[in-house]
PDB file of N, CA and C in Angstrom:
ATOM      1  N   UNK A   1      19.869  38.474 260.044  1.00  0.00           N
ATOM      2  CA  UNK A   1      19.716  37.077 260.345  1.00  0.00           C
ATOM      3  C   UNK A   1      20.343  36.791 261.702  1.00  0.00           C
ATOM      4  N   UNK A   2      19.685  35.943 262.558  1.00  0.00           N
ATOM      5  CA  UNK A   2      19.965  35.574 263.864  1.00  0.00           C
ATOM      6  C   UNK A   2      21.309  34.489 263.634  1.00  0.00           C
ATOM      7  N   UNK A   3      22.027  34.301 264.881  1.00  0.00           N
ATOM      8  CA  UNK A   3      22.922  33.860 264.600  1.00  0.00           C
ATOM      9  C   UNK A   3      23.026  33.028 265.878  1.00  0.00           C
ATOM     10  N   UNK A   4      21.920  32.529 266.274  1.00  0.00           N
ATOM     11  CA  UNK A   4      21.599  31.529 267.294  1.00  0.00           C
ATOM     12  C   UNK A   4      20.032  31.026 267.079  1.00  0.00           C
ATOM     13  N   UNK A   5      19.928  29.628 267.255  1.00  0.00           N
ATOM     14  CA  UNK A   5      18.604  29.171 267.055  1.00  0.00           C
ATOM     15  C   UNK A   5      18.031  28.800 268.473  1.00  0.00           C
ATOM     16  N   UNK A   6      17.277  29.251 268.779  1.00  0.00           N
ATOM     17  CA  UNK A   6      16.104  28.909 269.999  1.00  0.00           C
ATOM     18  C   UNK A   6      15.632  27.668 270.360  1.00  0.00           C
ATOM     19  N   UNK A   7      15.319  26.928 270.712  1.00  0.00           N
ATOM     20  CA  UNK A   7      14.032  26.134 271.235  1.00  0.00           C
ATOM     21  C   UNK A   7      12.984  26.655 270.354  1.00  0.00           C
ATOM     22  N   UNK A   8      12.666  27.602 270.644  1.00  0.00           N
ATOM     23  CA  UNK A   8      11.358  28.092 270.426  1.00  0.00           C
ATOM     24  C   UNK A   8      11.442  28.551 268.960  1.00  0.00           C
ATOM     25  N   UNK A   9      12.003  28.556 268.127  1.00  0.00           N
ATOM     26  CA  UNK A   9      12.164  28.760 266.787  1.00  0.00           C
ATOM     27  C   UNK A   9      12.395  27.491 266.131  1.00  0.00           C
ATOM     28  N   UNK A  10      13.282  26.868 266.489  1.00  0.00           N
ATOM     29  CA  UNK A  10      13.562  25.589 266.064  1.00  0.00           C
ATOM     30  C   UNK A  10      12.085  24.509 266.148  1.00  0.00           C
ATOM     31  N   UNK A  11      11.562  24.741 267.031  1.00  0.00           N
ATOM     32  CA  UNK A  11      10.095  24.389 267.194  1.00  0.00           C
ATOM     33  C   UNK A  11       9.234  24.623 266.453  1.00  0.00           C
ATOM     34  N   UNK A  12       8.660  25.959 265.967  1.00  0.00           N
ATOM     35  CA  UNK A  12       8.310  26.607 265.286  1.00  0.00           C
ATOM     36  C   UNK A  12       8.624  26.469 263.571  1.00  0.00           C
ATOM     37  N   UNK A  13       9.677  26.008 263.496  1.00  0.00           N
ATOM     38  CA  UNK A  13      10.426  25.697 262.194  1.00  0.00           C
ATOM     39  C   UNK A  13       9.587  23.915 261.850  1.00  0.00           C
ATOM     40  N   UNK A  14       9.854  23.263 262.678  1.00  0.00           N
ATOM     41  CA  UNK A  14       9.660  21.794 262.755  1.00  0.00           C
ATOM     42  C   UNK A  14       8.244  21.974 262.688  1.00  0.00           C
ATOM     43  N   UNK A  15       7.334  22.919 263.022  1.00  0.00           N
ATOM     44  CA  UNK A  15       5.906  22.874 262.719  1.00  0.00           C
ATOM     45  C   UNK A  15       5.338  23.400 261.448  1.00  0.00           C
ATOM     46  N   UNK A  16       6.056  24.089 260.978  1.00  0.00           N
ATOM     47  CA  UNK A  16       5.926  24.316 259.730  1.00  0.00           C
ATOM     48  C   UNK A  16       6.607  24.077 258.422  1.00  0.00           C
ATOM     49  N   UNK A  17       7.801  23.265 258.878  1.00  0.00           N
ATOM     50  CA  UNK A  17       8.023  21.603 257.888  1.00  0.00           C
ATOM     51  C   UNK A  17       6.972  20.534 258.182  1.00  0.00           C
ATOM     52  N   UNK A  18       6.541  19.971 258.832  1.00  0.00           N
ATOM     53  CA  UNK A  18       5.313  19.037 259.252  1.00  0.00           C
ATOM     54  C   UNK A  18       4.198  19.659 258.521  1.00  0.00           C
ATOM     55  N   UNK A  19       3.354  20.804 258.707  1.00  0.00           N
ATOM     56  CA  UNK A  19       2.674  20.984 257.938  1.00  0.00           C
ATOM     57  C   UNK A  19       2.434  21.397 256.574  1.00  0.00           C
ATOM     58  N   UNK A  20       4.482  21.650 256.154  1.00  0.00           N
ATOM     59  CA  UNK A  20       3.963  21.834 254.610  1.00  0.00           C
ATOM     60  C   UNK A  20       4.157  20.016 253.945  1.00  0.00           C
ATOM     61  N   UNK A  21       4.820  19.459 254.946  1.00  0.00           N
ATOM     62  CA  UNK A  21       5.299  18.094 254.098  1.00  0.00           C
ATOM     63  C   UNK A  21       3.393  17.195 254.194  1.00  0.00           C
ATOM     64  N   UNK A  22       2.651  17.660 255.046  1.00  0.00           N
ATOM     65  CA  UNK A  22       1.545  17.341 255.350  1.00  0.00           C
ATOM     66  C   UNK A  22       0.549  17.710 254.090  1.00  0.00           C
ATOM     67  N   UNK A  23       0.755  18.726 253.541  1.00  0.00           N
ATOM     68  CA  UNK A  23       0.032  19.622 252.211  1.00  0.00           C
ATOM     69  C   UNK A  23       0.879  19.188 251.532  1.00  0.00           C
ATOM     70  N   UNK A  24       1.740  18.293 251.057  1.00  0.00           N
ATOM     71  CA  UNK A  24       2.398  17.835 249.904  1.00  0.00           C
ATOM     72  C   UNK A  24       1.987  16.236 250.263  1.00  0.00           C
ATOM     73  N   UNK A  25       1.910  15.914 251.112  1.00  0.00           N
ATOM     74  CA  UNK A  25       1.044  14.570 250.878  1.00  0.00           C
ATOM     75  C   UNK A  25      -0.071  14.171 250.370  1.00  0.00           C
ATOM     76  N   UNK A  26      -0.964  15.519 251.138  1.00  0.00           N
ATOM     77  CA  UNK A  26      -2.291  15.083 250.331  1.00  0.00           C
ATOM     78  C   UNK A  26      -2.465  15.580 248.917  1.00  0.00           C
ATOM     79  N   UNK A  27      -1.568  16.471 248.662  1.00  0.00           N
ATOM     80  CA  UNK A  27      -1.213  16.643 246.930  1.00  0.00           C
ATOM     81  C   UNK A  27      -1.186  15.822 246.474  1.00  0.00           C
ATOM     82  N   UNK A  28       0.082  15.066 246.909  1.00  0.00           N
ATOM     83  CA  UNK A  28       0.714  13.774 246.200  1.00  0.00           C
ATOM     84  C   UNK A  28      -0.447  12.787 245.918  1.00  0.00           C
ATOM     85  N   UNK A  29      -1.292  12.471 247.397  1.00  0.00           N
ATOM     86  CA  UNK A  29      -2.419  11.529 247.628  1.00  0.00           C
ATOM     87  C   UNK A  29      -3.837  12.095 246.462  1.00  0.00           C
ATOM     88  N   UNK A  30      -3.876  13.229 246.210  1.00  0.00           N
ATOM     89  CA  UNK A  30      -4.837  13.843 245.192  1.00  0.00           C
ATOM     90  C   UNK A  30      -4.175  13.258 244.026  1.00  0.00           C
ATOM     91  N   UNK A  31      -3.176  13.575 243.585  1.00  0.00           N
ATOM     92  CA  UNK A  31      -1.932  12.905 242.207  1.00  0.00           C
ATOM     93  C   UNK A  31      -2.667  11.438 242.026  1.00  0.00           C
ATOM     94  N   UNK A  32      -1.988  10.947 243.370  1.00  0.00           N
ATOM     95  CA  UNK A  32      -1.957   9.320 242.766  1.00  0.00           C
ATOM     96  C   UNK A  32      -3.909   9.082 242.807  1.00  0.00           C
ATOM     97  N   UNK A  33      -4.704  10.059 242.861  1.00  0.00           N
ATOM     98  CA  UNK A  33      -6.221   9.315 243.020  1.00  0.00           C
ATOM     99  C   UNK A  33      -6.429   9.538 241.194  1.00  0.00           C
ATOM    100  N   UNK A  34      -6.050  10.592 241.013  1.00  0.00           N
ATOM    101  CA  UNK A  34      -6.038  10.944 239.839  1.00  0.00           C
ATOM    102  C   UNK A  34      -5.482  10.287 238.470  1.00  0.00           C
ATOM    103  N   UNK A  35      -4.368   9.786 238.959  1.00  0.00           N
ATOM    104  CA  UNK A  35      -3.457   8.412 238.086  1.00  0.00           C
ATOM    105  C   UNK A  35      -4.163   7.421 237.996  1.00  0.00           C
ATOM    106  N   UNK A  36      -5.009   7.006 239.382  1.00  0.00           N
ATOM    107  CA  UNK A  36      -5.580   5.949 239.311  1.00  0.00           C
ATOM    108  C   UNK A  36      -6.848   5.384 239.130  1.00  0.00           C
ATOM    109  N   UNK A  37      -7.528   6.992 238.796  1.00  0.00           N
ATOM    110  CA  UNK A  37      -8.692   7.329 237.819  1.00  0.00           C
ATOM    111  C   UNK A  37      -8.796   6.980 236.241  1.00  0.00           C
ATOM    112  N   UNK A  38      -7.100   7.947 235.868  1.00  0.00           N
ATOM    113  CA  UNK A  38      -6.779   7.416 234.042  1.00  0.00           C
ATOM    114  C   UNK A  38      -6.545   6.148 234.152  1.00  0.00           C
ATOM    115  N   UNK A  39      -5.798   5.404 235.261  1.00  0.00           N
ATOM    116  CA  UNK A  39      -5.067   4.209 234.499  1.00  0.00           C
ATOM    117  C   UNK A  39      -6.474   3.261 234.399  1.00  0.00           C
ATOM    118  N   UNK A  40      -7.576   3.663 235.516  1.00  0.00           N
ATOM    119  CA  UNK A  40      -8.610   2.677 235.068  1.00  0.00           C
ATOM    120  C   UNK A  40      -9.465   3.317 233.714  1.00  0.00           C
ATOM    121  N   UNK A  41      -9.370   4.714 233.489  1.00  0.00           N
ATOM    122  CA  UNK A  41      -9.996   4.753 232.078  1.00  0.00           C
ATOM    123  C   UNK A  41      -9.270   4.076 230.940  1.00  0.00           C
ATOM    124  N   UNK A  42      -8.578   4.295 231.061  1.00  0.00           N
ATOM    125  CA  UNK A  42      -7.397   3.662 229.905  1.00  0.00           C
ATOM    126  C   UNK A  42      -7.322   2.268 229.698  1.00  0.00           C
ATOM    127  N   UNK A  43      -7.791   1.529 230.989  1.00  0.00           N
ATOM    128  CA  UNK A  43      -7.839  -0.204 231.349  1.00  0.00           C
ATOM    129  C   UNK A  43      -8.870  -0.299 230.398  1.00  0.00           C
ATOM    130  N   UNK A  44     -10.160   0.425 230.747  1.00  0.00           N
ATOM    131  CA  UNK A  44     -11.564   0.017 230.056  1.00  0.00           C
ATOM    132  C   UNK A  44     -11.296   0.104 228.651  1.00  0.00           C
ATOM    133  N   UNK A  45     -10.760   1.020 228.422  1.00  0.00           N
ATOM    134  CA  UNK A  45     -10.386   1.470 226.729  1.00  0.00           C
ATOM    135  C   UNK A  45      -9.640   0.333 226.239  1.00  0.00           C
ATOM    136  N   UNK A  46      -8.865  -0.187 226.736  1.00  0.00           N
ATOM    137  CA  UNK A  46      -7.951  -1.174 225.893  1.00  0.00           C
ATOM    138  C   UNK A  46      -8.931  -2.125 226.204  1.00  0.00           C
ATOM    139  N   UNK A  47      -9.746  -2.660 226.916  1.00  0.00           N
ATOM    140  CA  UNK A  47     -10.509  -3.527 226.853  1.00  0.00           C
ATOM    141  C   UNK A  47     -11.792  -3.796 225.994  1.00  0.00           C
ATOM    142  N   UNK A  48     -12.305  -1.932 225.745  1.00  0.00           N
ATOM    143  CA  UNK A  48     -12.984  -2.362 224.573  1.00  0.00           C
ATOM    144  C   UNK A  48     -11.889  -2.423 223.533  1.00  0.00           C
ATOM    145  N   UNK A  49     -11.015  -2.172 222.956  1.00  0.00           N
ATOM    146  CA  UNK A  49     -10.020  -2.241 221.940  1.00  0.00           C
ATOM    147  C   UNK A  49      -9.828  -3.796 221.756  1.00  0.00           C
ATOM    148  N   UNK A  50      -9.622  -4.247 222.806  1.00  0.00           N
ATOM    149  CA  UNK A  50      -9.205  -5.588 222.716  1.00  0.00           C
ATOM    150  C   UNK A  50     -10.758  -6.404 221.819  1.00  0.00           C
ATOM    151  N   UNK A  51     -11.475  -6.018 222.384  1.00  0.00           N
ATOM    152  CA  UNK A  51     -12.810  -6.360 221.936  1.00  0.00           C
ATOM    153  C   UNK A  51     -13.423  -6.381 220.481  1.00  0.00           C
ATOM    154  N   UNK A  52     -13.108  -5.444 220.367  1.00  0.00           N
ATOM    155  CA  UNK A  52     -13.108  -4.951 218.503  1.00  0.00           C
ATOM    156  C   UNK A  52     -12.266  -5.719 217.525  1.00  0.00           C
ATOM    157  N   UNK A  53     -10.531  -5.644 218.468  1.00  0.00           N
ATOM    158  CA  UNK A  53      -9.635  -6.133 217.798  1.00  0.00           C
ATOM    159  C   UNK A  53      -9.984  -8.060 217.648  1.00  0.00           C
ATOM    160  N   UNK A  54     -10.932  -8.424 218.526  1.00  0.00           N
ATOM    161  CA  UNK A  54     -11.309  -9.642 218.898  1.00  0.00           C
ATOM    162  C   UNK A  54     -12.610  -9.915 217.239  1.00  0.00           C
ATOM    163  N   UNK A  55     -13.050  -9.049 217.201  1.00  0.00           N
ATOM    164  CA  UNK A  55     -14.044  -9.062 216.416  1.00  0.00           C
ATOM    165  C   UNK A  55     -13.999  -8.872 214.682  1.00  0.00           C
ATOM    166  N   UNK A  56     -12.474  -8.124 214.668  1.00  0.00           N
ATOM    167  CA  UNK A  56     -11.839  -7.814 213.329  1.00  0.00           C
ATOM    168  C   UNK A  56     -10.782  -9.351 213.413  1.00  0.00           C
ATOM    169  N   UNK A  57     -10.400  -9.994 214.290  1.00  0.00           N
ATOM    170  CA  UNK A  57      -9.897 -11.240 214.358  1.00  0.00           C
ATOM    171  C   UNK A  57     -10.346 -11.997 213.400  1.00  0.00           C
ATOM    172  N   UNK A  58     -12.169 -12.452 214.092  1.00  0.00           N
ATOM    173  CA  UNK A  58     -13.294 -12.883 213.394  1.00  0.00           C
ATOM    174  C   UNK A  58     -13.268 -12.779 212.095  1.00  0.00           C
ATOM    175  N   UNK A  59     -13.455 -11.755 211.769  1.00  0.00           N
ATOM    176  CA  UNK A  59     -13.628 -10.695 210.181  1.00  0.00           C
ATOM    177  C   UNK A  59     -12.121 -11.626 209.492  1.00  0.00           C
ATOM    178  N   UNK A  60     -11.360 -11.907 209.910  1.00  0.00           N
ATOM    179  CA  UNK A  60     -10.177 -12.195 208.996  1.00  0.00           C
ATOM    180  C   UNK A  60     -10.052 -13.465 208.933  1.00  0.00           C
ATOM    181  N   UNK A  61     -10.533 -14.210 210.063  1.00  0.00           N
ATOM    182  CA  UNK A  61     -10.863 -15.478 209.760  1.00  0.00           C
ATOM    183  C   UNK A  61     -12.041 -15.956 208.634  1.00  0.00           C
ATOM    184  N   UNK A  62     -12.964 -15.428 208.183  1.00  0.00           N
ATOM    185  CA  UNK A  62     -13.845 -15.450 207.718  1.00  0.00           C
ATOM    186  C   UNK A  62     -13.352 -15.168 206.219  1.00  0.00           C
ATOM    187  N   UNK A  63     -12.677 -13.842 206.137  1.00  0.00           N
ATOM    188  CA  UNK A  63     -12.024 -13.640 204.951  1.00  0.00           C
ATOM    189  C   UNK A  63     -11.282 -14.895 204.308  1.00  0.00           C
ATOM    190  N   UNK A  64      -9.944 -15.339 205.549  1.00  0.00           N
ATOM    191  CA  UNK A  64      -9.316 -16.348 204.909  1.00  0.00           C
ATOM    192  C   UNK A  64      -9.724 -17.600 204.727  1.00  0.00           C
ATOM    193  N   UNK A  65     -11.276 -18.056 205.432  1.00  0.00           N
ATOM    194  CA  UNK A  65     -11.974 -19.199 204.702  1.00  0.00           C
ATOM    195  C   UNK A  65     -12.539 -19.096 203.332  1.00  0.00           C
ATOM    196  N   UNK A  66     -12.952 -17.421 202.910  1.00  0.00           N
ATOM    197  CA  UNK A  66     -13.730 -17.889 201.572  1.00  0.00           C
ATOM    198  C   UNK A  66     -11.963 -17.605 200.811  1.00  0.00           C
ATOM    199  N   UNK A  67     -11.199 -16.972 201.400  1.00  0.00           N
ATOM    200  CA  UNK A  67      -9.908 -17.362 200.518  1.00  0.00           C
ATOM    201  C   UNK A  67      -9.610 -18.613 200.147  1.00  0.00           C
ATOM    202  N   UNK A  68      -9.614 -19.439 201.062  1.00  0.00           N
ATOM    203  CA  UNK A  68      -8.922 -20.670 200.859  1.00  0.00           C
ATOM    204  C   UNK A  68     -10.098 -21.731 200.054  1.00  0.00           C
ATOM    205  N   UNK A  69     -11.581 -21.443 199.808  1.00  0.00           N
ATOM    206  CA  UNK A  69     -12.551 -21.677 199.088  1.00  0.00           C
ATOM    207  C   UNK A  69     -12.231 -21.531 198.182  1.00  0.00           C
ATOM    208  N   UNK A  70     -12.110 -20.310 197.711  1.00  0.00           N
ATOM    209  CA  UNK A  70     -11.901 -19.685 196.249  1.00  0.00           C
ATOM    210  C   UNK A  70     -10.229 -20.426 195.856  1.00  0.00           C
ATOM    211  N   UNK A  71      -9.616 -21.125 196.517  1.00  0.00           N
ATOM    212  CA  UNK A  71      -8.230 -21.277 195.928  1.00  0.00           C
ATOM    213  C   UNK A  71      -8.689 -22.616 195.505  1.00  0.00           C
ATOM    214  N   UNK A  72      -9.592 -22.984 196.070  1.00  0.00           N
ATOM    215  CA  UNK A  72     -10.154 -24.911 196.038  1.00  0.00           C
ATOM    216  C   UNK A  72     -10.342 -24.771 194.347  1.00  0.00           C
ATOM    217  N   UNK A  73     -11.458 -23.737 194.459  1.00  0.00           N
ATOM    218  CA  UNK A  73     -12.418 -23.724 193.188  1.00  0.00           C
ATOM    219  C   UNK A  73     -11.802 -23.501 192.109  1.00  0.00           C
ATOM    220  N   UNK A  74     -10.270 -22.256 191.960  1.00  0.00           N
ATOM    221  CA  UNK A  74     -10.086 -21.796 191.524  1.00  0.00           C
ATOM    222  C   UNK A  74      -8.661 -22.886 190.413  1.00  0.00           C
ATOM    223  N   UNK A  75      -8.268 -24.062 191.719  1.00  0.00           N
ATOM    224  CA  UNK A  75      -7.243 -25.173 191.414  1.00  0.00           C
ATOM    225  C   UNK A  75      -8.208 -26.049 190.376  1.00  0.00           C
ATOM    226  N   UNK A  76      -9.365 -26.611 190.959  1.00  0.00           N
ATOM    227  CA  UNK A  76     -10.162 -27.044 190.184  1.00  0.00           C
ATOM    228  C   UNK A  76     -10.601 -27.161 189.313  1.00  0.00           C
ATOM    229  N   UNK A  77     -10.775 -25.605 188.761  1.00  0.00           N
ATOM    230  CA  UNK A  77     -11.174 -25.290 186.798  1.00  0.00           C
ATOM    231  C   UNK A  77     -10.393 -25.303 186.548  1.00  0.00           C
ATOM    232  N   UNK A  78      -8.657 -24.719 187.430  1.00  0.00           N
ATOM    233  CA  UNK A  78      -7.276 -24.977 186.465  1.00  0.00           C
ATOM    234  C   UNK A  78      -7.274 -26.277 185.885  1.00  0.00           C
ATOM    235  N   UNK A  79      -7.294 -27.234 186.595  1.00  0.00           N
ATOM    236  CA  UNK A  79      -6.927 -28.694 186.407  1.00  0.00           C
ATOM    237  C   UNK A  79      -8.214 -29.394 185.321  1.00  0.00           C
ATOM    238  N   UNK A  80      -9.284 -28.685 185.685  1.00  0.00           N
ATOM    239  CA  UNK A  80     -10.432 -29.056 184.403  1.00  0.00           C
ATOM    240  C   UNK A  80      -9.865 -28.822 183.053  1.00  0.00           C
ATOM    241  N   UNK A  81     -10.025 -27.571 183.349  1.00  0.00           N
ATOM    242  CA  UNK A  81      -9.104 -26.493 181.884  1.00  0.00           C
ATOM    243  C   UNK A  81      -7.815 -27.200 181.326  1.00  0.00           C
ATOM    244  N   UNK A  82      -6.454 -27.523 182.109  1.00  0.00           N
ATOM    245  CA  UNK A  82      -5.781 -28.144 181.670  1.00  0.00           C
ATOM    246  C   UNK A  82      -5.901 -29.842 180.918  1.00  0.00           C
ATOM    247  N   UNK A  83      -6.815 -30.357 181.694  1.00  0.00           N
ATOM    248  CA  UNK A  83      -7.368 -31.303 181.282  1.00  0.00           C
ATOM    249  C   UNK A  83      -8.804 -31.696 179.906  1.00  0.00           C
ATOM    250  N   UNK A  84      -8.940 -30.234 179.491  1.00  0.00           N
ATOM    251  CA  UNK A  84      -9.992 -29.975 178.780  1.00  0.00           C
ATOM    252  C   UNK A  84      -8.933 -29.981 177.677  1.00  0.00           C
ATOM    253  N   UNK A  85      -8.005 -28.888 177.673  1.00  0.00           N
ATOM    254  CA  UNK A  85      -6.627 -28.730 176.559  1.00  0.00           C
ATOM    255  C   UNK A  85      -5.912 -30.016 176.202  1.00  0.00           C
ATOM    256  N   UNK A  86      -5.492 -30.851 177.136  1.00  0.00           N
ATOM    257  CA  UNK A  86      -4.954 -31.862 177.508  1.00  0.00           C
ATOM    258  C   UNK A  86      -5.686 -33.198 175.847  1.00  0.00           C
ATOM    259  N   UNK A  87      -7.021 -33.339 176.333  1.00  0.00           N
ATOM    260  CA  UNK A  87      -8.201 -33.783 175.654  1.00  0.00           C
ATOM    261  C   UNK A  87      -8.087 -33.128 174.206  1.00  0.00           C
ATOM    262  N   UNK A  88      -8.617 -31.948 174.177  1.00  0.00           N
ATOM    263  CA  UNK A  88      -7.989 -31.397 172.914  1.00  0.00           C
ATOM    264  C   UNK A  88      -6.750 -31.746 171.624  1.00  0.00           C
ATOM    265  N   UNK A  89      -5.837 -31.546 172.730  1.00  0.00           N
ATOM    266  CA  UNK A  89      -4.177 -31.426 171.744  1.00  0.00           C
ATOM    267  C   UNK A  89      -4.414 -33.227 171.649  1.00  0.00           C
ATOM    268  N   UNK A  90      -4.939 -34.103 171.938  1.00  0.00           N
ATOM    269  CA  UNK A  90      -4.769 -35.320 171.890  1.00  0.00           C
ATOM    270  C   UNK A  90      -5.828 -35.671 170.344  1.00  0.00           C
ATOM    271  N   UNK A  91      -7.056 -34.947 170.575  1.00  0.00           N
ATOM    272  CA  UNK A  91      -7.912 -34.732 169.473  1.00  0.00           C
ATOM    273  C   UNK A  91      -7.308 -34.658 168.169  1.00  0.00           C
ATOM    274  N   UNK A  92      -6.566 -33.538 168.456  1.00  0.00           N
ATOM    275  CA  UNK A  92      -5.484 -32.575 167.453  1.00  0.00           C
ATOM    276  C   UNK A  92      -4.456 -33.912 166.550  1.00  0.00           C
ATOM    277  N   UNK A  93      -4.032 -34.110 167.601  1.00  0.00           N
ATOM    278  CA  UNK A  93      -2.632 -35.123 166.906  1.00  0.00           C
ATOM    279  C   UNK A  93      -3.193 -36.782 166.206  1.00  0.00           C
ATOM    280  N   UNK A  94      -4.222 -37.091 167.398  1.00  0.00           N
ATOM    281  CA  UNK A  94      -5.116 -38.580 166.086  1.00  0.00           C
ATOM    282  C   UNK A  94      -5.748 -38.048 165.079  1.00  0.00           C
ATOM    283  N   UNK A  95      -6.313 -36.632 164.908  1.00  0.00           N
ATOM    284  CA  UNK A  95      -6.715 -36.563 163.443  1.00  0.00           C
ATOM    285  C   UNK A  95      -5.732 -36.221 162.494  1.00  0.00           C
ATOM    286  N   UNK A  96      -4.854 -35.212 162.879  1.00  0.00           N
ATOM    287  CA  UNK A  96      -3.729 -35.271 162.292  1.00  0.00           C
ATOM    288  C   UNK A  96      -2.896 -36.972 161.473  1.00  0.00           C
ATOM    289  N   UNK A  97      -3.186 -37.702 162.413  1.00  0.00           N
ATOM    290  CA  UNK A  97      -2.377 -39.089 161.963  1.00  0.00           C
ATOM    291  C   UNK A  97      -3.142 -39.744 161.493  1.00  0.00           C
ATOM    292  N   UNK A  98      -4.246 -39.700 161.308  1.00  0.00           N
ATOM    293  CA  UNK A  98      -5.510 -40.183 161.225  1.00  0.00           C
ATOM    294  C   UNK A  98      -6.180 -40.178 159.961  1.00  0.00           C
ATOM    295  N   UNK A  99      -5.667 -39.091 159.239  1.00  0.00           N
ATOM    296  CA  UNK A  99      -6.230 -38.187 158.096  1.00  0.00           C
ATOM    297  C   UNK A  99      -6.194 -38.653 156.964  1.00  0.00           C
TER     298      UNK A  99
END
């Protein structure tokens, strides 16, 4: 190993840091084209996702209207029914007193 640096080496050195930092740029610049290839596949993807998830939204709204239908209908014959029994046990007790 030399134990003095040149001009002319030191030169030589500085040209071939420049051109490797030059081939690590356009690496880097290949990298980020490539990142910014997935991040737009990945954009589209969550966008149809979002889309679906938009559409199963729908689907649950729909569900919880005939839910809340069926709770209408379902309060309704209770309160018939109780009121049918109601009618009944009243039946029950004037013939009973009645008799």
């Amino acid at each position: 190993m030399r134990e003095a640096w040149t001009d002319e080496r030191l030169d030589d050195l500085t040209e071939r840091m420049d051109q490797g930092f030059a081939q690590l740029d356009a690496r880097i610049d290949k990298v980020d084209a490539r990142i910014d290839r997935f991040e737009d596949q990945v954009d589209k993807r969550f966008d149809r996702v979002d889309k679906r998830f938009e559409k199963v939204d729908d689907r649950f709204e729909q569900v919880i209207d005939r839910f809340e239908r069926l709770e209408v209908r379902i309060t309704s014959r209770f309160e018939w029914l109780w009121r049918l029994m109601l009618a009944g046990y009243v039946a029950v007790v004037l013939s009973l007193l009645f008799d």
